[in-house]
Protein backbone atom coordinates (compact mmCIF):
# COMPACT_ATOMS: atom_id res chain seq x y z
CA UNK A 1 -26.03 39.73 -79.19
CA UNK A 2 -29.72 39.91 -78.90
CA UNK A 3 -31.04 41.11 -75.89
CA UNK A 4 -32.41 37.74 -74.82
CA UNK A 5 -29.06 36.04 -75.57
CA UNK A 6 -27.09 38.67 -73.61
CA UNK A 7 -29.61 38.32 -71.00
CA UNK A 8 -29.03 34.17 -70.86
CA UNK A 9 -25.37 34.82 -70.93
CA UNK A 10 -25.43 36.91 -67.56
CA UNK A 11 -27.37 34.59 -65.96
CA UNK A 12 -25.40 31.07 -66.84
CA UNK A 13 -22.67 33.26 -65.53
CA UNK A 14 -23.99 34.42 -62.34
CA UNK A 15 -25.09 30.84 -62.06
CA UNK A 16 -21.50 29.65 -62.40
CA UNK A 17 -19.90 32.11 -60.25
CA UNK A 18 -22.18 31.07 -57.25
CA UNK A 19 -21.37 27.61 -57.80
CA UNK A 20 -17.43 28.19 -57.37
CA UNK A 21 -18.10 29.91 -54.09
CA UNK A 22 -20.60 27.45 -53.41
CA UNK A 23 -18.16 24.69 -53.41
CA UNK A 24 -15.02 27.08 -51.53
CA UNK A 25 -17.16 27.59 -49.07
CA UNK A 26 -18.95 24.67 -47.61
CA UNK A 27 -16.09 22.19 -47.17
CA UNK A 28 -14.60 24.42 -44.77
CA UNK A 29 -17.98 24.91 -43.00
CA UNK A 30 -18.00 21.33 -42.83
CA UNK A 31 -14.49 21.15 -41.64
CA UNK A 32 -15.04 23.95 -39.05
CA UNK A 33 -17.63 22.26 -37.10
CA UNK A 34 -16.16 18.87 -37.28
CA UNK A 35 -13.02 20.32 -35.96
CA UNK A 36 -15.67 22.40 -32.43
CA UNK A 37 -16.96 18.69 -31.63
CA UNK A 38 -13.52 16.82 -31.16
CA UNK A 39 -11.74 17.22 -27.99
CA UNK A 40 -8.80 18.90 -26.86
CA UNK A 41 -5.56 16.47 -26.85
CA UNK A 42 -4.81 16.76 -23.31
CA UNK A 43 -8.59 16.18 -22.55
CA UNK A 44 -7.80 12.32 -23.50
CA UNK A 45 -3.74 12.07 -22.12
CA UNK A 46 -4.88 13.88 -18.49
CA UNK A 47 -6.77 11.49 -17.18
CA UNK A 48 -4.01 8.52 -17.34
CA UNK A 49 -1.33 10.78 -15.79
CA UNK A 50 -3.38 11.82 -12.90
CA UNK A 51 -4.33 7.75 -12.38
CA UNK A 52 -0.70 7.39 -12.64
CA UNK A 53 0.08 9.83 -10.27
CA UNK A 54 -2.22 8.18 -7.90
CA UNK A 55 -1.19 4.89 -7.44
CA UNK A 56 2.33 4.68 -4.72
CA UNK A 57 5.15 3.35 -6.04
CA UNK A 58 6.45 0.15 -4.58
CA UNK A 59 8.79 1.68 -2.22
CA UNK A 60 6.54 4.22 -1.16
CA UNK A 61 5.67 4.54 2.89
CA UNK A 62 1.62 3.91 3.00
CA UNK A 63 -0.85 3.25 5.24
CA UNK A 64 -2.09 -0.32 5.78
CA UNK A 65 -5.46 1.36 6.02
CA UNK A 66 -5.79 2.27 2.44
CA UNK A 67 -4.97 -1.18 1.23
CA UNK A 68 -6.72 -3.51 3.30
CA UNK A 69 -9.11 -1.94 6.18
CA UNK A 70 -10.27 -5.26 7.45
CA UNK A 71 -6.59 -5.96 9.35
CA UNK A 72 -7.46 -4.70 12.83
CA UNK A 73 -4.87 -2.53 14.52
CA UNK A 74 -3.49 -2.70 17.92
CA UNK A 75 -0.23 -0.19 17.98
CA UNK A 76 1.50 -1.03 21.25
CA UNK A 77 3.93 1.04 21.06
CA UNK A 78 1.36 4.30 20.65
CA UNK A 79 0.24 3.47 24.11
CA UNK A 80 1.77 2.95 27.62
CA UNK A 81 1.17 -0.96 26.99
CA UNK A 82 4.66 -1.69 25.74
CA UNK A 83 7.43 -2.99 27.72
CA UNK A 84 8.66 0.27 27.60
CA UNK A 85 5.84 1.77 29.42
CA UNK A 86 5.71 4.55 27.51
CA UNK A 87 4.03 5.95 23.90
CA UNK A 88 6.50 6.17 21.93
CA UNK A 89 3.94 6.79 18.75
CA UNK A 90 2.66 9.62 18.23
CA UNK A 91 0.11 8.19 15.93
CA UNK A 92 -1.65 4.28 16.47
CA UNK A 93 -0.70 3.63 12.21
CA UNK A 94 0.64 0.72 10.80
CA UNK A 95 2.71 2.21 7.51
CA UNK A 96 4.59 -0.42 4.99
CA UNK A 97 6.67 0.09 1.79
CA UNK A 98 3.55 -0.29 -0.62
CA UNK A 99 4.71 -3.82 -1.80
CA UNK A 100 5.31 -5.15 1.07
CA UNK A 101 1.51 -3.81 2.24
CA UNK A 102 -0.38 -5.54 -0.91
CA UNK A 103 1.54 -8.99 0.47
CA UNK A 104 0.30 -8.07 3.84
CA UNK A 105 -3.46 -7.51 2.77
CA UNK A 106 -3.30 -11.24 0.53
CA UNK A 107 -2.29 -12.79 4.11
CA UNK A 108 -5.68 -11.08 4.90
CA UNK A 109 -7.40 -12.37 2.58
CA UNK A 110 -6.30 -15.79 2.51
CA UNK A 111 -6.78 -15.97 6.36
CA UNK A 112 -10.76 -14.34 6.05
CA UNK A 113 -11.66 -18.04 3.91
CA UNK A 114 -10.99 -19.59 7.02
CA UNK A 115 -12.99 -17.17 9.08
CA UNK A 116 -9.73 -15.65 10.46
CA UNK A 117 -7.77 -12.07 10.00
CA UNK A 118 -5.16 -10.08 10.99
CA UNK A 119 -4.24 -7.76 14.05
CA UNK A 120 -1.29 -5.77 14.12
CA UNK A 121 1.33 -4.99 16.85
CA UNK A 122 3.73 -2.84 14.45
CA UNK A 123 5.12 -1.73 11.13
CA UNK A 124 7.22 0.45 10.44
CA UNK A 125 9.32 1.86 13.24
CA UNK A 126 11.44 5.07 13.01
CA UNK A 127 15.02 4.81 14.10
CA UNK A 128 14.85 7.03 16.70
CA UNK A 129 12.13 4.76 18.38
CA UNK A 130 14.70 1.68 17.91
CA UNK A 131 17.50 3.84 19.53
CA UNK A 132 14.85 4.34 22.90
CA UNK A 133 14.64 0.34 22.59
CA UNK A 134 18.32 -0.16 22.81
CA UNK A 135 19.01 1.77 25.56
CA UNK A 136 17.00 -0.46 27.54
CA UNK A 137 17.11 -3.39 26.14
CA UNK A 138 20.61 -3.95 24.30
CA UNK A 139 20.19 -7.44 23.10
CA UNK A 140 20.44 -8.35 19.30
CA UNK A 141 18.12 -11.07 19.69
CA UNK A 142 14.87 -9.04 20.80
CA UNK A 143 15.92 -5.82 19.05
CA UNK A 144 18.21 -4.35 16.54
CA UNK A 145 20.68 -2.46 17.47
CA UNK A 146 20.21 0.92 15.88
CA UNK A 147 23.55 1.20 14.34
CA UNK A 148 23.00 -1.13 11.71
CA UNK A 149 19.28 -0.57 11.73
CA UNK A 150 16.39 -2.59 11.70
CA UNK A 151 13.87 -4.41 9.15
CA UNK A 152 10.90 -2.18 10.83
CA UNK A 153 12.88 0.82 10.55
CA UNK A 154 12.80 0.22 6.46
CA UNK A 155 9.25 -0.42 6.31
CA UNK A 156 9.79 -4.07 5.46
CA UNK A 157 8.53 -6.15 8.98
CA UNK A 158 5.67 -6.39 10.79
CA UNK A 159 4.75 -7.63 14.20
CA UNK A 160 1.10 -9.45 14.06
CA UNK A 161 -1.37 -12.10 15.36
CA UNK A 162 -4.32 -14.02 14.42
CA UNK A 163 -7.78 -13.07 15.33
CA UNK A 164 -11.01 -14.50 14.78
CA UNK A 165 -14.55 -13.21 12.94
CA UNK A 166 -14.81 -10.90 15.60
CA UNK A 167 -11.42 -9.76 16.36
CA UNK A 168 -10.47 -11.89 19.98
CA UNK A 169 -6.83 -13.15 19.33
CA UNK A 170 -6.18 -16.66 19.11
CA UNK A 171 -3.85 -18.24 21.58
CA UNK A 172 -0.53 -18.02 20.97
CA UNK A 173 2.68 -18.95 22.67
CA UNK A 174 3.32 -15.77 24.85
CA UNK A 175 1.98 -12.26 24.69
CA UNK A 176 3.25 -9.51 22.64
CA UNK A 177 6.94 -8.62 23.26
CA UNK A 178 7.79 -11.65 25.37
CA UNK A 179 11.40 -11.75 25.52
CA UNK A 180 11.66 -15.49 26.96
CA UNK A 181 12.63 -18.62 25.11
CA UNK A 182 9.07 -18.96 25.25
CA UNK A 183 8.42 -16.65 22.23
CA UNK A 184 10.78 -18.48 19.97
CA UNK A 185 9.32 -20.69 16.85
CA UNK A 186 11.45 -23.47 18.11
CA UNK A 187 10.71 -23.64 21.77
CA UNK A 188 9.38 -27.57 22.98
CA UNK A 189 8.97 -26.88 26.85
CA UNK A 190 5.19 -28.27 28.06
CA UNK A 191 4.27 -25.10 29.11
CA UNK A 192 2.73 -23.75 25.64
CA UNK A 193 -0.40 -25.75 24.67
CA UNK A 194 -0.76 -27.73 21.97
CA UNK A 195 -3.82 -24.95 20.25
CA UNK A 196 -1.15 -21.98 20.62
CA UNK A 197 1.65 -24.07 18.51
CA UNK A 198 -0.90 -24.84 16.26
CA UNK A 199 -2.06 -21.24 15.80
CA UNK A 200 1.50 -20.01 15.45
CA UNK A 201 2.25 -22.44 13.09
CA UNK A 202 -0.83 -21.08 10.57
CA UNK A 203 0.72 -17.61 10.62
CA UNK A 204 4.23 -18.50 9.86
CA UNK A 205 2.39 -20.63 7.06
CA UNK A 206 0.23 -18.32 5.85
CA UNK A 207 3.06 -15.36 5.90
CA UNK A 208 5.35 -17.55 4.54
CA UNK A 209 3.49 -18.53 1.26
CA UNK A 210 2.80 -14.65 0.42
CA UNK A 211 6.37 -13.55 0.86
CA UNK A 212 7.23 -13.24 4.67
CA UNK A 213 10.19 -14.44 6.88
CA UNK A 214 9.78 -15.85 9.89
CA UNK A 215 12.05 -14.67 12.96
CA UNK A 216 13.46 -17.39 14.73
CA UNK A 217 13.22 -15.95 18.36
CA UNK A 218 9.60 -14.19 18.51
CA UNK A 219 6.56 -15.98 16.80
CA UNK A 220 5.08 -12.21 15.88
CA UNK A 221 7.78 -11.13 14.17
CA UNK A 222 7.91 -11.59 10.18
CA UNK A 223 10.23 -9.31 7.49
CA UNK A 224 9.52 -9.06 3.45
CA UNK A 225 11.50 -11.67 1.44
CA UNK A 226 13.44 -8.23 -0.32
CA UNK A 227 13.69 -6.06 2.59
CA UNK A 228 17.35 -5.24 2.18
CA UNK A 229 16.66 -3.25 -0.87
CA UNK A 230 15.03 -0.70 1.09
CA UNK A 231 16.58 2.40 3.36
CA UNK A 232 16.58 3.08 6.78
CA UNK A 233 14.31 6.13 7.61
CA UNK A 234 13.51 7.82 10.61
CA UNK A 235 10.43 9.94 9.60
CA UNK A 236 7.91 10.39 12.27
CA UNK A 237 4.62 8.23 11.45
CA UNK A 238 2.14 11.27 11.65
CA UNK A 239 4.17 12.74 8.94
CA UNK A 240 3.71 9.96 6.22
């Protein structure tokens, strides 16, 4: 070859060689950056199993308070003001099975349309606190007798009145705890005025239509529609 030629030659083949590596080279440059931008696989699964986590299950123990904090508490039986006479409580909380709290906080908000809420007596009650009950008061009617358990000790009833905008109770029948034929839904005697029949009768309405049952002998007194699915417990109420 002539010097010129050999001198082309090198240079188309330089040129060539360049291009191969060229070509090997920048795809996975490409790829490699691509690949620093996307994020990690548990980066977009972590998120949803931690939301998961968070909401209670159904039959979960929770506080009233962290569905609904507009129902205004009034836990008798964490104060002397019981016919007991004694705290029994060691903690003023109202804690449901989580269903049975989400019916509980629709009552609410049904009854806050007409300018009316919620106030709460009691909730869940641990068996050992029905036992105490018993010994004084042994009768079926006013409270359960603690070897076949009751629906508060399950989480599943709930003792409660109706107040107003600004929290007074409306009339009602009797006072909390009543145990005279006065208390029951189907009492006629003229001694209860016609507004406190007619208040008791909205909140066996309203509890009714979201799921409650009624007790026949005490007009505070209403249990879930399921509560027979759920267990007797006896764990203290400062420990849920």
């Amino acid at each position: 070859m002539k010097p010129n030629r050999w001198t082309e030659f090198l240079t188309v083949t330089l040129l060539v060689s360049l291009g191969i590596v060229w070509h090997n080279l920048t795809p996975y440059q490409r790829s490699a950056v691509a690949t620093s931008t996307q994020p990690a696989e548990t980066s977009s699964i972590l998120p949803e199993k931690i939301a998961e986590e968070q909401v209670p299950d159904e039959d979960s123990l929770i506080d009233i308070g962290t569905v609904n904090p507009n129902i205004r508490l009034d836990i008798r039986y964490a104060t002397t003001n019981n016919f007991l006479n004694r705290q029994l409580y060691g903690e003023a909380r109202c804690a449901l099975r989580a269903g049975v709290a989400q019916k509980l906080s629709r009552v609410q908000e049904d009854l806050q349309k007409r300018g009316l809420g919620l106030k709460v007596f009691d909730c869940y009650r641990p068996l050992s606190v029905t036992k105490q009950m018993w010994e004084i008061l042994p009768d079926p009617r006013y409270v359960a007798n603690p070897a076949n358990g009751s629906r508060h000790n399950r989480g599943a009833a709930v003792d409660l009145t109706l107040v107003d905008s600004n929290g007074a109770q409306l009339e009602m029948p009797t006072g909390f705890d009543d145990f005279t034929e006065k208390a029951a839904r189907d009492y006629r005697g003229n001694d209860v005025r016609t507004a406190a029949r007619k208040n008791s009768q909205l909140l066996e309405d309203v509890m009714k239509k979201h799921g409650f049952i009624p007790l026949v002998t005490e007009w505070w007194h209403f249990d879930a529609a399921d509560w027979q699915k759920f267990a007797i417990l006896d764990i203290p109420l400062e420990a849920i």
